[in-house]
PDB file of N, CA and C in Angstrom:
ATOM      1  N   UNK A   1      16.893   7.693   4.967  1.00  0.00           N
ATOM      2  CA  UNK A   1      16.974   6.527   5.831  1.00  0.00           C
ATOM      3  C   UNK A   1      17.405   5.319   5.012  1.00  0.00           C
ATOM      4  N   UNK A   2      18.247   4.562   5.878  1.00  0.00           N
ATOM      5  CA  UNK A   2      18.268   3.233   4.909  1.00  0.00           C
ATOM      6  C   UNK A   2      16.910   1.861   5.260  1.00  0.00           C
ATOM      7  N   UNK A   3      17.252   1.035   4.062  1.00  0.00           N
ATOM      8  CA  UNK A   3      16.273   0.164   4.116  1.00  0.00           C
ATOM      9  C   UNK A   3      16.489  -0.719   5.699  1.00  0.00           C
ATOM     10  N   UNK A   4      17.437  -0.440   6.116  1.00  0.00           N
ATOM     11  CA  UNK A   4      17.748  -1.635   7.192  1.00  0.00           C
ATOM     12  C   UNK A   4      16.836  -0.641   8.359  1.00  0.00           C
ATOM     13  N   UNK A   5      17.157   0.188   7.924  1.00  0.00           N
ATOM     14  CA  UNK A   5      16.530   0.827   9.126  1.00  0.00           C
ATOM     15  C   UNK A   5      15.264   1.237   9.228  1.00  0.00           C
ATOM     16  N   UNK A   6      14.725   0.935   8.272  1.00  0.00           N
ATOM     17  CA  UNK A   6      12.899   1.538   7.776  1.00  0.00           C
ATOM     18  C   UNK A   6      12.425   0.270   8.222  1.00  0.00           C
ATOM     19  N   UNK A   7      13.088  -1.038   8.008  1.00  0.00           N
ATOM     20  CA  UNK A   7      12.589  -2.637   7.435  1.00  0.00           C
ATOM     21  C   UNK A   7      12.674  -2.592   9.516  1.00  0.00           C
ATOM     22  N   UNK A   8      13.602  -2.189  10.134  1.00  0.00           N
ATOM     23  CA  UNK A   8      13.888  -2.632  11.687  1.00  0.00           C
ATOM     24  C   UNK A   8      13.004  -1.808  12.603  1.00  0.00           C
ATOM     25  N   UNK A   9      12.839  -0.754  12.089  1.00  0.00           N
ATOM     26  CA  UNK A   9      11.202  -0.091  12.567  1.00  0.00           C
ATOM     27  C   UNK A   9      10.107  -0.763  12.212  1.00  0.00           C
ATOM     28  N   UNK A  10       9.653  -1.011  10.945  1.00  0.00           N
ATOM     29  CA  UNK A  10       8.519  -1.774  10.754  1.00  0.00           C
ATOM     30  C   UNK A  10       8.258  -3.460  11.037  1.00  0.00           C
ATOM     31  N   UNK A  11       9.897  -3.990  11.520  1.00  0.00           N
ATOM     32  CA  UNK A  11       9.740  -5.239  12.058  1.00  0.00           C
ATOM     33  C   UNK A  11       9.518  -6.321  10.735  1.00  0.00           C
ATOM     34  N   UNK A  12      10.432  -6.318   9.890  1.00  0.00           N
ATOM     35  CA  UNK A  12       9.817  -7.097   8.511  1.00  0.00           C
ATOM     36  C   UNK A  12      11.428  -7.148   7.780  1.00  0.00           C
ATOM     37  N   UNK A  13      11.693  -7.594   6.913  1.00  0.00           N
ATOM     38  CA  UNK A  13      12.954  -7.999   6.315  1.00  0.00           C
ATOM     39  C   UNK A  13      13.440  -7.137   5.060  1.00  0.00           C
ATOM     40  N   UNK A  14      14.704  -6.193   4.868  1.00  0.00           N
ATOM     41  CA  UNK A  14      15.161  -5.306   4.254  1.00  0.00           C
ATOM     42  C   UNK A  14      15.180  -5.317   2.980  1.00  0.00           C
ATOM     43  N   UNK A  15      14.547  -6.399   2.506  1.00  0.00           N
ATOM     44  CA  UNK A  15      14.697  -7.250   1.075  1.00  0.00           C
ATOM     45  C   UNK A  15      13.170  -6.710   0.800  1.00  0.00           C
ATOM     46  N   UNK A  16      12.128  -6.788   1.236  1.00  0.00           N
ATOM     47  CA  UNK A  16      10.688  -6.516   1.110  1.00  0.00           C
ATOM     48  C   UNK A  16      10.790  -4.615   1.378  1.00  0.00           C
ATOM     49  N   UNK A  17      11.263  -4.178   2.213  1.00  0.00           N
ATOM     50  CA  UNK A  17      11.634  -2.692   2.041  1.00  0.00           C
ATOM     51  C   UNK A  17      12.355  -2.474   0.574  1.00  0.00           C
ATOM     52  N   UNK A  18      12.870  -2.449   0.594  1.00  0.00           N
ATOM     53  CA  UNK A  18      14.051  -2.963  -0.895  1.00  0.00           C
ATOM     54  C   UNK A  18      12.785  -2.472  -1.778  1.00  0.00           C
ATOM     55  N   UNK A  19      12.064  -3.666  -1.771  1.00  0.00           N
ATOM     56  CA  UNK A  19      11.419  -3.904  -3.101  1.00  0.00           C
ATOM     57  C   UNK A  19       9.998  -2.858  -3.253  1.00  0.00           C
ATOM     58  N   UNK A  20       9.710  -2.445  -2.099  1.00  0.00           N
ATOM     59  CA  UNK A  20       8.467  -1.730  -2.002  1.00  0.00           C
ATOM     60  C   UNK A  20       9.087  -0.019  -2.201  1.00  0.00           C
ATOM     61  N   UNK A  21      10.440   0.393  -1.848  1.00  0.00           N
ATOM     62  CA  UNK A  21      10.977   1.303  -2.290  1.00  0.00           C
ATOM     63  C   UNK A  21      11.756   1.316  -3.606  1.00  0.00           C
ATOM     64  N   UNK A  22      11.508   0.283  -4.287  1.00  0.00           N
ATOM     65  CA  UNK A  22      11.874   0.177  -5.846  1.00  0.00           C
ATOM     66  C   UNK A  22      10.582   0.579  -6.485  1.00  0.00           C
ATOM     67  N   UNK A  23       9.256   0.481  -6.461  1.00  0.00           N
ATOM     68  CA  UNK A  23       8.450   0.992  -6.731  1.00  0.00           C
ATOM     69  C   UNK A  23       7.455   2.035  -6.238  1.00  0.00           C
ATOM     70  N   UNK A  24       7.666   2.531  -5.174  1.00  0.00           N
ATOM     71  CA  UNK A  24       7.989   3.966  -4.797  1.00  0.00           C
ATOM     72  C   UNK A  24       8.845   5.111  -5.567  1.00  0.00           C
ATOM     73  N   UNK A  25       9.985   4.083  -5.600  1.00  0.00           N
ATOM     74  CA  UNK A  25      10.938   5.229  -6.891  1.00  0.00           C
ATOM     75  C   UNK A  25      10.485   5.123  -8.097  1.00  0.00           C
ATOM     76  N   UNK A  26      10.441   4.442  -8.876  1.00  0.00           N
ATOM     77  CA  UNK A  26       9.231   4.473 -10.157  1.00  0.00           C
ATOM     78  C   UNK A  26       8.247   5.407 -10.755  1.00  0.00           C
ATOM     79  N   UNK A  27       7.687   5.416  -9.410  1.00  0.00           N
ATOM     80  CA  UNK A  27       6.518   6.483  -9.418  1.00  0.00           C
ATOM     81  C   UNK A  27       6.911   7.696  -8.928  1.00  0.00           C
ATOM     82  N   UNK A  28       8.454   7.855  -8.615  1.00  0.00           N
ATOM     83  CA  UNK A  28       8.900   9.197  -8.601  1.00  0.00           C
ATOM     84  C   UNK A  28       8.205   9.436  -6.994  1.00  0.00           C
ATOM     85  N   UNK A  29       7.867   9.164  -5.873  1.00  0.00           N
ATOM     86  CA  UNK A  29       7.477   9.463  -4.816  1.00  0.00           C
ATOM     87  C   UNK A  29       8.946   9.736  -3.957  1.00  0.00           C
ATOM     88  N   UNK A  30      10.036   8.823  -3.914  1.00  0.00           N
ATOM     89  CA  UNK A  30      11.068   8.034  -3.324  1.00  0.00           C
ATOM     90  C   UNK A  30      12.536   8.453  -4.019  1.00  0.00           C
ATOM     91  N   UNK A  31      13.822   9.145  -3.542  1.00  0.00           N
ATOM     92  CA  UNK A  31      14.892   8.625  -4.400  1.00  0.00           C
ATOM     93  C   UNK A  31      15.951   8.228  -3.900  1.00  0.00           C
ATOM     94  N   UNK A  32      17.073   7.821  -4.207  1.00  0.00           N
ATOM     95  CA  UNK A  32      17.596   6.673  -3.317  1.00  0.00           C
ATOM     96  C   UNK A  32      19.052   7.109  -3.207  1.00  0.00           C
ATOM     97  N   UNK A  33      20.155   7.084  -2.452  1.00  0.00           N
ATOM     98  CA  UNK A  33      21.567   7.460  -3.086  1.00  0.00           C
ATOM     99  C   UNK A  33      21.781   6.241  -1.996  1.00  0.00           C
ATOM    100  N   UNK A  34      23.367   5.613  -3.111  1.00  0.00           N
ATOM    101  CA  UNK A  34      23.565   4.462  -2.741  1.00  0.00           C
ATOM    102  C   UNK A  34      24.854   4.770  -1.979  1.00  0.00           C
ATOM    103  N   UNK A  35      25.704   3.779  -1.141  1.00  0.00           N
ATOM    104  CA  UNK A  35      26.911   4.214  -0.774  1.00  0.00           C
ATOM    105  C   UNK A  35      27.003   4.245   0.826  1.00  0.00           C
ATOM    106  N   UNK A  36      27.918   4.164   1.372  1.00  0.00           N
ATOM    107  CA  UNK A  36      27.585   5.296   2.851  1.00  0.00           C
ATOM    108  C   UNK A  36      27.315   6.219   3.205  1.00  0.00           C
ATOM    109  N   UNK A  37      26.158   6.338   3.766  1.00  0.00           N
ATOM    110  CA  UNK A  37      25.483   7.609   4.112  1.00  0.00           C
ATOM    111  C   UNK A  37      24.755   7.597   3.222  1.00  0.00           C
ATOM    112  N   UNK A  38      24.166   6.509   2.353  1.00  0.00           N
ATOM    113  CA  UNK A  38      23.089   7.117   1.317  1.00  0.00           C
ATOM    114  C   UNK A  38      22.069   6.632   1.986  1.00  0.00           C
ATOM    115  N   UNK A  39      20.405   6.266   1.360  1.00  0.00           N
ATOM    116  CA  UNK A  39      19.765   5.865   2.335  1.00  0.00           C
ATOM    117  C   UNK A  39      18.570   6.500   0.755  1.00  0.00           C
ATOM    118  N   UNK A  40      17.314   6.242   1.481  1.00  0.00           N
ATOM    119  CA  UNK A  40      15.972   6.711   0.691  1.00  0.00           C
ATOM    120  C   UNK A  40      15.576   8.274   0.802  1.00  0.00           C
ATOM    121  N   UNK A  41      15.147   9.113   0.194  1.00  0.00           N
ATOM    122  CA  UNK A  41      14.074  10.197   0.456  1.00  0.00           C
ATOM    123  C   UNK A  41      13.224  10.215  -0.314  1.00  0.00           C
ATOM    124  N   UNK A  42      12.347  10.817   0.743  1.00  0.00           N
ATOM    125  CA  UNK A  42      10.816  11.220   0.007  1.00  0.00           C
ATOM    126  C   UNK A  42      11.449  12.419  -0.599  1.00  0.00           C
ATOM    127  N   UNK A  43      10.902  12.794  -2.001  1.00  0.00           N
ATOM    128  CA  UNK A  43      11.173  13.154  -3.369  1.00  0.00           C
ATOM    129  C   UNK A  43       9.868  13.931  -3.576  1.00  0.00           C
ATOM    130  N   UNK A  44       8.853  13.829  -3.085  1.00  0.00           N
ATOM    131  CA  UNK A  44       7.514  14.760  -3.330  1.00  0.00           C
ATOM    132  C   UNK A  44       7.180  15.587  -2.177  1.00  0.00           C
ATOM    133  N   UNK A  45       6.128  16.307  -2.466  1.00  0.00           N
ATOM    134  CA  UNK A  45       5.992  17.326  -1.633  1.00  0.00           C
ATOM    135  C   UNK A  45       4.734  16.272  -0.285  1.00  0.00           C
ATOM    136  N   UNK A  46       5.353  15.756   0.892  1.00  0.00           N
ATOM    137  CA  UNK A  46       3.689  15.184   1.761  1.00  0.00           C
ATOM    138  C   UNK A  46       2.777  15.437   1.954  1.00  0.00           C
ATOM    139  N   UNK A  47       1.987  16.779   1.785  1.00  0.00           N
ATOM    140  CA  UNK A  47       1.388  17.250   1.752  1.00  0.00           C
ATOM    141  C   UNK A  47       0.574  16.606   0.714  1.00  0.00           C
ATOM    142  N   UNK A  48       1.087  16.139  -0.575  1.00  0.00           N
ATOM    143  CA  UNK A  48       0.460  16.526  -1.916  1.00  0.00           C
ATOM    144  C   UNK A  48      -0.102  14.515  -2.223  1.00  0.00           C
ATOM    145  N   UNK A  49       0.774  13.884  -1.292  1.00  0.00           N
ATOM    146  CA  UNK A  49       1.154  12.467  -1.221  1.00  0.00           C
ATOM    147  C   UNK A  49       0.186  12.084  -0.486  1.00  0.00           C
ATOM    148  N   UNK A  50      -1.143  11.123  -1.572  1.00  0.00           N
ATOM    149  CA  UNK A  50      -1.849  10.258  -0.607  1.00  0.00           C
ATOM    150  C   UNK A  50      -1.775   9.214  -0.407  1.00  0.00           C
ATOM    151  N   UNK A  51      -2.116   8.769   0.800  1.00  0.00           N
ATOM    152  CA  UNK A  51      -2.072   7.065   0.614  1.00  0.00           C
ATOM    153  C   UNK A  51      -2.564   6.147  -0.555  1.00  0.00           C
ATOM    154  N   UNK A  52      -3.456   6.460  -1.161  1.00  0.00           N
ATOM    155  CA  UNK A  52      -4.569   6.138  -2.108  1.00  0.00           C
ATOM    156  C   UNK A  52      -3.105   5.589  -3.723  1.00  0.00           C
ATOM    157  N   UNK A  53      -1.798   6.718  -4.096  1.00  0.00           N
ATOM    158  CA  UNK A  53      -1.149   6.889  -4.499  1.00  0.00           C
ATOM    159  C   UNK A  53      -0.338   6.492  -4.082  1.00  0.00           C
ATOM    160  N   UNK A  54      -0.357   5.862  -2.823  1.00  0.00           N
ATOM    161  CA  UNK A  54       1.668   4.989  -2.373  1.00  0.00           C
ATOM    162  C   UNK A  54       0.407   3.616  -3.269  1.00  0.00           C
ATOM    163  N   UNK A  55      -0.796   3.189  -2.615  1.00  0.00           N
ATOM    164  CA  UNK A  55      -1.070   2.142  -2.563  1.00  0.00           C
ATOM    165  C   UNK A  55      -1.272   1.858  -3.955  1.00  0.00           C
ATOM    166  N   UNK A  56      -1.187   2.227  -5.258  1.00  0.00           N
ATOM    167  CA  UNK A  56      -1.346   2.046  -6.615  1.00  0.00           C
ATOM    168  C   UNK A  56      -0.314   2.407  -7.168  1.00  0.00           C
ATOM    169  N   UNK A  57       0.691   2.588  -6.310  1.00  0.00           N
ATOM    170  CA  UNK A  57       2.097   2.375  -6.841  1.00  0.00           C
ATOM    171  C   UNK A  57       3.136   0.642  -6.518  1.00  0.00           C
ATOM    172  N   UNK A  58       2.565   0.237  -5.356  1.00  0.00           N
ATOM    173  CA  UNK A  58       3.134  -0.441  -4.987  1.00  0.00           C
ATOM    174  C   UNK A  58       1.909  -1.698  -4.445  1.00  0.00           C
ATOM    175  N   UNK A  59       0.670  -1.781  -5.001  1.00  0.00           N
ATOM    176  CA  UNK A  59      -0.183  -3.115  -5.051  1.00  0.00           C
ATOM    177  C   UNK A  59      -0.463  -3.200  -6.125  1.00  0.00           C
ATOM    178  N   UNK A  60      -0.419  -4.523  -6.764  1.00  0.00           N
ATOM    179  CA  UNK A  60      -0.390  -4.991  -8.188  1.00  0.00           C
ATOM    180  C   UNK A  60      -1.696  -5.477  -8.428  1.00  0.00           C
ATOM    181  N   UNK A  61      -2.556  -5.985  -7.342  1.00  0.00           N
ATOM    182  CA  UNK A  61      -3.975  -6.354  -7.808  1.00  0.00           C
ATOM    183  C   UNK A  61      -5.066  -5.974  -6.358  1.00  0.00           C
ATOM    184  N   UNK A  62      -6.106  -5.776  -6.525  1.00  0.00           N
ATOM    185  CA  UNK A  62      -7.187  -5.860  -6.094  1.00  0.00           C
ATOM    186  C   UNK A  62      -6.866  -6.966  -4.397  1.00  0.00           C
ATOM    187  N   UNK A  63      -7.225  -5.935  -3.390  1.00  0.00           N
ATOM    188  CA  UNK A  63      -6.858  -6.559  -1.843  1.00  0.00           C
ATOM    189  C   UNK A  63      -8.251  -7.538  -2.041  1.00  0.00           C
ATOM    190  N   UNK A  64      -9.456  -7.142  -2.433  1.00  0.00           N
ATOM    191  CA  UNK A  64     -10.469  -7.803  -2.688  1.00  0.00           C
ATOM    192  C   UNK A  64     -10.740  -8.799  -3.974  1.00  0.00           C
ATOM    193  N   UNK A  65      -9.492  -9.696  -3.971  1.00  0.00           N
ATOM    194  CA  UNK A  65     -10.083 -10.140  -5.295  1.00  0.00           C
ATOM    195  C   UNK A  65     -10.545 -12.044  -4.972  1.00  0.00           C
ATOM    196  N   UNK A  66     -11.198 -12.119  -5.852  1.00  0.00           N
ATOM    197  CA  UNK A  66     -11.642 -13.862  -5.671  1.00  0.00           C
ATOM    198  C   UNK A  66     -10.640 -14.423  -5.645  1.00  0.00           C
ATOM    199  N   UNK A  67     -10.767 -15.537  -4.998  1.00  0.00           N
ATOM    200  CA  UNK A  67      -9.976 -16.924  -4.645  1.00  0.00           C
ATOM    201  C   UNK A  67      -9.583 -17.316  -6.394  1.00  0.00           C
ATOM    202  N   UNK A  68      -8.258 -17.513  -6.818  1.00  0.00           N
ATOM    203  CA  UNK A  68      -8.056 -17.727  -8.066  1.00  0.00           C
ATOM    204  C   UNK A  68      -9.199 -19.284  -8.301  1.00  0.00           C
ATOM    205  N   UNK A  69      -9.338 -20.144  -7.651  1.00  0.00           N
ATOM    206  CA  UNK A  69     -10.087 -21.541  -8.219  1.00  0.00           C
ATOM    207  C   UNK A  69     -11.154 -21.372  -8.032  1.00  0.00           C
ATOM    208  N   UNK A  70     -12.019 -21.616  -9.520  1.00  0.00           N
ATOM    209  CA  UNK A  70     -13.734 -21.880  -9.542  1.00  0.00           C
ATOM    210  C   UNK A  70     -14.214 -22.590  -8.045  1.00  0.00           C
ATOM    211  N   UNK A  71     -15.011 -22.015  -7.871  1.00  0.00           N
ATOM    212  CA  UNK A  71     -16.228 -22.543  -6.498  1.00  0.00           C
ATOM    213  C   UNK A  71     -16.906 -23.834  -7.453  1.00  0.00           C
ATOM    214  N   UNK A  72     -17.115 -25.274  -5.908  1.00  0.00           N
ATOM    215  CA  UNK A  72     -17.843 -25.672  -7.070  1.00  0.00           C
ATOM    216  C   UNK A  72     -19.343 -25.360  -7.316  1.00  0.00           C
ATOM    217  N   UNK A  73     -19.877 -25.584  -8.324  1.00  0.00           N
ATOM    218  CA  UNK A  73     -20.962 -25.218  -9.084  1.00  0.00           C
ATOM    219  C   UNK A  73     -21.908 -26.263  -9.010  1.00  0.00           C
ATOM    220  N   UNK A  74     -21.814 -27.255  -7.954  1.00  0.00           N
ATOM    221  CA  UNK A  74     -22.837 -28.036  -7.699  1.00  0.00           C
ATOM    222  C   UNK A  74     -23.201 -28.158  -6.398  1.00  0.00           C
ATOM    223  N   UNK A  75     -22.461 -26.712  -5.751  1.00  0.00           N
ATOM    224  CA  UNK A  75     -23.233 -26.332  -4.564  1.00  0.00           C
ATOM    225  C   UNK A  75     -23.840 -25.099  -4.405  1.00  0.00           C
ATOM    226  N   UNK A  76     -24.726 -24.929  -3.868  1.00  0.00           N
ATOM    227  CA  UNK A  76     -25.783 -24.249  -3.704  1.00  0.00           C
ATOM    228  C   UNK A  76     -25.008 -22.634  -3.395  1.00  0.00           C
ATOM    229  N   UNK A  77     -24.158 -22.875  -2.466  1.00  0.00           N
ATOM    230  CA  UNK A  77     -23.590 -21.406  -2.005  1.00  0.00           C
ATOM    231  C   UNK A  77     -22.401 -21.328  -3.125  1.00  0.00           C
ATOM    232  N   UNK A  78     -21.507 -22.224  -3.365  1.00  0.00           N
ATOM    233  CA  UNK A  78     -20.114 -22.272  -4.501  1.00  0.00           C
ATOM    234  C   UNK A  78     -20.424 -21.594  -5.665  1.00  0.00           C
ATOM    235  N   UNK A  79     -22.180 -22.243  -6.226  1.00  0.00           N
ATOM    236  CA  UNK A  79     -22.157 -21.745  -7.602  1.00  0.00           C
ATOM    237  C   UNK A  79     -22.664 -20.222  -7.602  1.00  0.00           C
ATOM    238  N   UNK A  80     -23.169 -19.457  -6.355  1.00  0.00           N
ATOM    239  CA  UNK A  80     -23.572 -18.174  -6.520  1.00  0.00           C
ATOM    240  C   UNK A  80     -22.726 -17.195  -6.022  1.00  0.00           C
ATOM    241  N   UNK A  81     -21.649 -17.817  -5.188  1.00  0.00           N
ATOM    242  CA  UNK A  81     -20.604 -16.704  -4.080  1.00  0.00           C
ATOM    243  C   UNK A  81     -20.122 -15.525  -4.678  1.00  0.00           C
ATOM    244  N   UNK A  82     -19.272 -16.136  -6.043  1.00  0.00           N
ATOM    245  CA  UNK A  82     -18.922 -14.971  -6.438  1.00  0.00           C
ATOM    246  C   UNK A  82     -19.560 -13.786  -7.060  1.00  0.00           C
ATOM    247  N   UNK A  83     -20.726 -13.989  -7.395  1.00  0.00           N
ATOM    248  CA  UNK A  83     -21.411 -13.507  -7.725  1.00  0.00           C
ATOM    249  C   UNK A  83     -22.535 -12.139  -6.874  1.00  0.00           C
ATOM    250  N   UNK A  84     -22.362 -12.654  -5.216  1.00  0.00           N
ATOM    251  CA  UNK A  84     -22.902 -11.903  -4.152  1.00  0.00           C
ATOM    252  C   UNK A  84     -21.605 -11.362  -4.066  1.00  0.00           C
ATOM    253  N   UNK A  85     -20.085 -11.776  -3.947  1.00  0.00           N
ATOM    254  CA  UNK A  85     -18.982 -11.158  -3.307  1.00  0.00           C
ATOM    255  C   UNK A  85     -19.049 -10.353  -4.344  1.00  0.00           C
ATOM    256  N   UNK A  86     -18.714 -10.344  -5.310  1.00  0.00           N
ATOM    257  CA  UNK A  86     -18.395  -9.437  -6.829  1.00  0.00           C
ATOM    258  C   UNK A  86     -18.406  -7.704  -6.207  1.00  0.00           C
ATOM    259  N   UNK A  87     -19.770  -7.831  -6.372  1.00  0.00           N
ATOM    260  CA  UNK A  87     -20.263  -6.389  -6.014  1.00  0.00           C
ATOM    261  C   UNK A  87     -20.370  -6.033  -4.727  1.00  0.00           C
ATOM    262  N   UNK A  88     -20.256  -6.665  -3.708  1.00  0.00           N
ATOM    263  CA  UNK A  88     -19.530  -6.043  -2.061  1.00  0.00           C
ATOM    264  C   UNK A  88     -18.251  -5.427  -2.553  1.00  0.00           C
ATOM    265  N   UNK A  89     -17.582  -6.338  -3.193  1.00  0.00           N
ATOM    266  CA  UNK A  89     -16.049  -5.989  -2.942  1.00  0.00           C
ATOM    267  C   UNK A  89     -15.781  -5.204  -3.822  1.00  0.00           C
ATOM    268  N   UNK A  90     -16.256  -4.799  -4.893  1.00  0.00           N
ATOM    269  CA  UNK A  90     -16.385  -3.136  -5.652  1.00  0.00           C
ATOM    270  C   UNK A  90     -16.345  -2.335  -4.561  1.00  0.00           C
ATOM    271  N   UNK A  91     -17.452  -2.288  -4.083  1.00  0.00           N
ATOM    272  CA  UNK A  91     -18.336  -1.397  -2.867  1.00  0.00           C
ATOM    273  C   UNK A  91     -16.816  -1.367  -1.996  1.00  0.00           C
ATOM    274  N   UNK A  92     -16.520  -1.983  -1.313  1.00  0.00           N
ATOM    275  CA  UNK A  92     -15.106  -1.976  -0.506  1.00  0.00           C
ATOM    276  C   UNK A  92     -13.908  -1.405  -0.833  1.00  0.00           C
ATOM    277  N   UNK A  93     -13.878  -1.888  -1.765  1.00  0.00           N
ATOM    278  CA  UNK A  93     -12.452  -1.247  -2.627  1.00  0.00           C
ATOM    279  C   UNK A  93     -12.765   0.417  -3.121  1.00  0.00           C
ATOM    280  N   UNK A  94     -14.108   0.818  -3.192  1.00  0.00           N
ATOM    281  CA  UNK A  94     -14.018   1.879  -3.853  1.00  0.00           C
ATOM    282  C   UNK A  94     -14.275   2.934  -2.385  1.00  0.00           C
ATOM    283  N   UNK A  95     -14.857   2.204  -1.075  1.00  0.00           N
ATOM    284  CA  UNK A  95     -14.300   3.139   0.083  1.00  0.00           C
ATOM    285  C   UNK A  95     -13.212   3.162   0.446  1.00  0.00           C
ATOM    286  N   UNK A  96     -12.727   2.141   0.520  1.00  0.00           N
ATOM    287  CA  UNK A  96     -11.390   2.162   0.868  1.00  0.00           C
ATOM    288  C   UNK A  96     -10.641   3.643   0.009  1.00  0.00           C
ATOM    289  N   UNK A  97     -10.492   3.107  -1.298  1.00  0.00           N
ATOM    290  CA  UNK A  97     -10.016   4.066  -1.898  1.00  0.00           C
ATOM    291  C   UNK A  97     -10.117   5.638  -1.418  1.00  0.00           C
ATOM    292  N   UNK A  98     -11.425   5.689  -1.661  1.00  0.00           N
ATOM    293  CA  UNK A  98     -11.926   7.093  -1.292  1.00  0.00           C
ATOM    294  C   UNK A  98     -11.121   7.704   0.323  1.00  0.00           C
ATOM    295  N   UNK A  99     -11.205   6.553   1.139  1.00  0.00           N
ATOM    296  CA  UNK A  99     -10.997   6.870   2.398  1.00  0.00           C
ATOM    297  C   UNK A  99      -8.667   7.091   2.103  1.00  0.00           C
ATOM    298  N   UNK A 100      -8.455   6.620   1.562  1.00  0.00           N
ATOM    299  CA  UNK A 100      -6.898   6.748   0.891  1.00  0.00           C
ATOM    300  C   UNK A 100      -6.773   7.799   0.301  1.00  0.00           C
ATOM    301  N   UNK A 101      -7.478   8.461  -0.560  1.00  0.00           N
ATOM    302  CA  UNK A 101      -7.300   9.356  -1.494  1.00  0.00           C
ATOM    303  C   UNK A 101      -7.275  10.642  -0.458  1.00  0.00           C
ATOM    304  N   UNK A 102      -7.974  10.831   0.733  1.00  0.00           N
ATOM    305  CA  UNK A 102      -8.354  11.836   1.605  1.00  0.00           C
ATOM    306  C   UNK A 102      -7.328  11.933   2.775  1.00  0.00           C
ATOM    307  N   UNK A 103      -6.552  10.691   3.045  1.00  0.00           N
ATOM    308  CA  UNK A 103      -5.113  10.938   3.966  1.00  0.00           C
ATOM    309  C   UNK A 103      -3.758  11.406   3.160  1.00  0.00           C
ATOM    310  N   UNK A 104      -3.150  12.427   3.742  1.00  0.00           N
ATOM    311  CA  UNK A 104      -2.105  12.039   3.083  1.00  0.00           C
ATOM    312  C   UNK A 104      -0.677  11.828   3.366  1.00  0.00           C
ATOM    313  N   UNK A 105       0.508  11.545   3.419  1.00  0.00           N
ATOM    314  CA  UNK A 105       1.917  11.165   4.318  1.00  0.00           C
ATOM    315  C   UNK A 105       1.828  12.646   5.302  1.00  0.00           C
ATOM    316  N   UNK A 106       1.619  13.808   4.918  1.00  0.00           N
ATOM    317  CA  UNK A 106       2.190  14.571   6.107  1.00  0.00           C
ATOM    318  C   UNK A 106       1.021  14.388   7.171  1.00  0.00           C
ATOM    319  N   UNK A 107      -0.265  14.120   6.888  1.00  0.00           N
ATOM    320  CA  UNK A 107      -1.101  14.051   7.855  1.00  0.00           C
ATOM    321  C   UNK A 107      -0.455  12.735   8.617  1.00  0.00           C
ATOM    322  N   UNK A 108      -0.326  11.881   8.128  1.00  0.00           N
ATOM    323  CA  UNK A 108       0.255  10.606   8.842  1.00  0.00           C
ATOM    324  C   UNK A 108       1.721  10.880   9.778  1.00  0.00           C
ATOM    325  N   UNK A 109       2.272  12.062   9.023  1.00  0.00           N
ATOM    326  CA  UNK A 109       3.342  12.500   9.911  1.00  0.00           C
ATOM    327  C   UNK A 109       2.862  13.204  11.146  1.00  0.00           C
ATOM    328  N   UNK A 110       1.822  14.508  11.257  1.00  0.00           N
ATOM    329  CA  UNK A 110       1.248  15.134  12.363  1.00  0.00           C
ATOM    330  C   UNK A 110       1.259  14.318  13.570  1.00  0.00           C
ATOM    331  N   UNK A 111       0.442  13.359  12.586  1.00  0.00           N
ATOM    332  CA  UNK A 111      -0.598  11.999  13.483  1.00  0.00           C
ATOM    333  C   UNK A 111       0.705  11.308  14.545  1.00  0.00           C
ATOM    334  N   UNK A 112       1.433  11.207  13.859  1.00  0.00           N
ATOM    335  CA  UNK A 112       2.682  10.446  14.669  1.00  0.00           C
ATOM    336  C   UNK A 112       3.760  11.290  15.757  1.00  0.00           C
ATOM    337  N   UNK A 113       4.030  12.252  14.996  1.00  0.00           N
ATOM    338  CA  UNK A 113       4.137  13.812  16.107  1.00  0.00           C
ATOM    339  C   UNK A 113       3.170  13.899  17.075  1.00  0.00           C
ATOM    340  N   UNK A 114       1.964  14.429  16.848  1.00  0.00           N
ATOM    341  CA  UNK A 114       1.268  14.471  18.731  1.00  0.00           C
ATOM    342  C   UNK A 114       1.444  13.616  19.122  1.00  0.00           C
ATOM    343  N   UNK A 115       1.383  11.943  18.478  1.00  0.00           N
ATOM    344  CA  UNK A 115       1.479  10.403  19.539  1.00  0.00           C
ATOM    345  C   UNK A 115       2.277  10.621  20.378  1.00  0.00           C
ATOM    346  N   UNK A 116       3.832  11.286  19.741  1.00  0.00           N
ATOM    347  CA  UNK A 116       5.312  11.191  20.509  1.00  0.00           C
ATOM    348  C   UNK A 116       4.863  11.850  22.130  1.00  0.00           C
ATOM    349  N   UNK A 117       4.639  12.504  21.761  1.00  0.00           N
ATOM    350  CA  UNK A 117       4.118  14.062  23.359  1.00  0.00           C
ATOM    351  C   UNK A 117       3.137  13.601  24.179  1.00  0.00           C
TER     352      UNK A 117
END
């Protein structure tokens, strides 16, 4: 498929497809032939492809991470927040994960097959 056409299904701009299938290919998931008639393929077996593995190919930090600027510290909730969030958002990130690691693209393909019918 090409990017114009992955980016016009998902409703989002071919430049951000682009770039999220530049690191897809990286990680060897994705390979690309350029030209007319070229377009992207999946390159691995789906079956074997979890979400858990697109998403640590192509997110660079933590969906859960603190607000980059210090809280201030002369309020009562500012100076302890991160400190209660810290360890939720371990806790989150590491279901999440878990819950990623256990889907994988062909199940997401099935899933989209019965929808069609």
């Amino acid at each position: 498929m090409t990017s114009e056409y992955i980016a016009g299904s998902v409703n989002t701009n071919p430049v951000v497809v682009r770039r999220l299938l530049a690191l897809l290919r990286e990680a060897g998931f994705v390979t690309s032939q350029p030209g007319n008639g070229g377009g992207w393929e999946l390159a691995v077996n789906p079956e074997k492809l979890t979400l858990e593995k697109v998403r640590q190919a192509v997110q660079e930090e933590s969906p859960f991470s603190m607000h980059s600027r210090q809280p201030n510290q002369r309020c009562p909730v500012g100076k302890k927040i991160q400190g209660v969030l810290g360890p939720l958002y371990v806790r989150a990130e590491k279901a999440m994960e878990g819950e990623l690691a256990k889907t994988t693209v062909q199940s997401l393909l099935s899933a989209v097959q019965v929808a069609e019918k």
